[in-house]
C-alpha atoms as a PDB file:
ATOM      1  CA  UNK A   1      28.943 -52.716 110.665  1.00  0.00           C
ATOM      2  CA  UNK A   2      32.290 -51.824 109.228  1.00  0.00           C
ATOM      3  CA  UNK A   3      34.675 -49.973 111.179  1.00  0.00           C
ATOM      4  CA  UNK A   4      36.775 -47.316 109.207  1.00  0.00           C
ATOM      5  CA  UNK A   5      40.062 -46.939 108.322  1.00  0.00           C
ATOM      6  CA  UNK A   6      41.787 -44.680 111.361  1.00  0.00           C
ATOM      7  CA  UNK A   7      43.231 -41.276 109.815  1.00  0.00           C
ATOM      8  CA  UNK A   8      46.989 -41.145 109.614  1.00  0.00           C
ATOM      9  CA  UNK A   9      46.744 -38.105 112.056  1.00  0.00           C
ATOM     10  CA  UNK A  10      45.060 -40.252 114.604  1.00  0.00           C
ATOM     11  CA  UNK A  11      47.800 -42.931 114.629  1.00  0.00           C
ATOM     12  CA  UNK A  12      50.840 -40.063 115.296  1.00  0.00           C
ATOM     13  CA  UNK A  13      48.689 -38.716 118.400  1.00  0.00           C
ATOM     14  CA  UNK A  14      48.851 -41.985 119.911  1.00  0.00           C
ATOM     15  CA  UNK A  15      52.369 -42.415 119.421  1.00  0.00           C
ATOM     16  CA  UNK A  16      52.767 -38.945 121.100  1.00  0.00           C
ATOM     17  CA  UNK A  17      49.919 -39.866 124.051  1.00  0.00           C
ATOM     18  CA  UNK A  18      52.277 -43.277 124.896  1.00  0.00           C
ATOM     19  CA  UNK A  19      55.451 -40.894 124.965  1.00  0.00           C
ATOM     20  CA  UNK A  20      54.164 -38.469 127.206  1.00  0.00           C
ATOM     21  CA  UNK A  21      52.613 -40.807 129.283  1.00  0.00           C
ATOM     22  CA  UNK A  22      55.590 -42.958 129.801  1.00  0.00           C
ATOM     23  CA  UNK A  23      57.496 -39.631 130.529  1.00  0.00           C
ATOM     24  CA  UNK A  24      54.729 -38.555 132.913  1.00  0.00           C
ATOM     25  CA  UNK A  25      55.027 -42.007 134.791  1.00  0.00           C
ATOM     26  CA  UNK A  26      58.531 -42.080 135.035  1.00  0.00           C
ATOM     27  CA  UNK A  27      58.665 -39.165 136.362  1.00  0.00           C
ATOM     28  CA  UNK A  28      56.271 -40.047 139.097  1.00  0.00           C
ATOM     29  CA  UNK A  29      58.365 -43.738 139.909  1.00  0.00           C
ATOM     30  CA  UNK A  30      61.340 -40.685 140.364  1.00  0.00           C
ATOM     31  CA  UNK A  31      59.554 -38.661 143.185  1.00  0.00           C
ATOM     32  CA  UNK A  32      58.417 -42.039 144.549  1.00  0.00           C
ATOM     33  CA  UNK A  33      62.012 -43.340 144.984  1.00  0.00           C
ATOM     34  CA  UNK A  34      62.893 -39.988 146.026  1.00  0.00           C
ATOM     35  CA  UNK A  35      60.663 -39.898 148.799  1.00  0.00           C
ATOM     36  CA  UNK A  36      61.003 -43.558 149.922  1.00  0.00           C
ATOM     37  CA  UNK A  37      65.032 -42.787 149.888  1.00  0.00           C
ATOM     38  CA  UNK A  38      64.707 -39.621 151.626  1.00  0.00           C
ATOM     39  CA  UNK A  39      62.324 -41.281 154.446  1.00  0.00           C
ATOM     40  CA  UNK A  40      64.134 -44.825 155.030  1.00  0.00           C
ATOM     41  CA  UNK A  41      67.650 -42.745 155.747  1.00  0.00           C
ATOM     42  CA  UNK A  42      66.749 -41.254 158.890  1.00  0.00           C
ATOM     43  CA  UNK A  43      67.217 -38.304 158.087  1.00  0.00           C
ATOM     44  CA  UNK A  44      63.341 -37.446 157.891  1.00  0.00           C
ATOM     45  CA  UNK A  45      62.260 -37.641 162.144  1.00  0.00           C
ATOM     46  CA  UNK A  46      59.103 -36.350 163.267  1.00  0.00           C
ATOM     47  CA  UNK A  47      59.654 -34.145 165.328  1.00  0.00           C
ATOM     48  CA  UNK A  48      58.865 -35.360 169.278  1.00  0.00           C
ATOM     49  CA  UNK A  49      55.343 -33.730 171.279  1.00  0.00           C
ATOM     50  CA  UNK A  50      57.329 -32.189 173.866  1.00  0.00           C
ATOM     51  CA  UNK A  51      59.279 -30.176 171.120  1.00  0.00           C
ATOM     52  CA  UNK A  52      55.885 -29.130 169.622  1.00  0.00           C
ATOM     53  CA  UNK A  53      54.759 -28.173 173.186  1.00  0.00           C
ATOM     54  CA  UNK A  54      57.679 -25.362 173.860  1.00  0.00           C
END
């Protein structure tokens, strides 16, 4: 069983998938490094149970 030639069409939506994906998971590395940042500078504190109490 042969397999068929893929359609020219086929070929340029994969090039587009890979783009958008690669876009799509560097944007997610972003908010990830974002968030670690923003947590390891001490800025972020939870805040303490007797706070939360008042």
């Amino acid at each position: 069983m042969a397999f068929r030639p893929e359609h020219e069409l086929h070929t340029r939506r994969r090039g587009r998938n890979v783009g958008v994906g690669l876009l799509l998971g560097g944007f997610v590395v972003l908010i990830l490094a974002l968030t670690v940042a923003k947590v390891t500078n001490g800025d972020f504190e939870l805040p303490k149970a007797e706070e939360l109490s008042q």
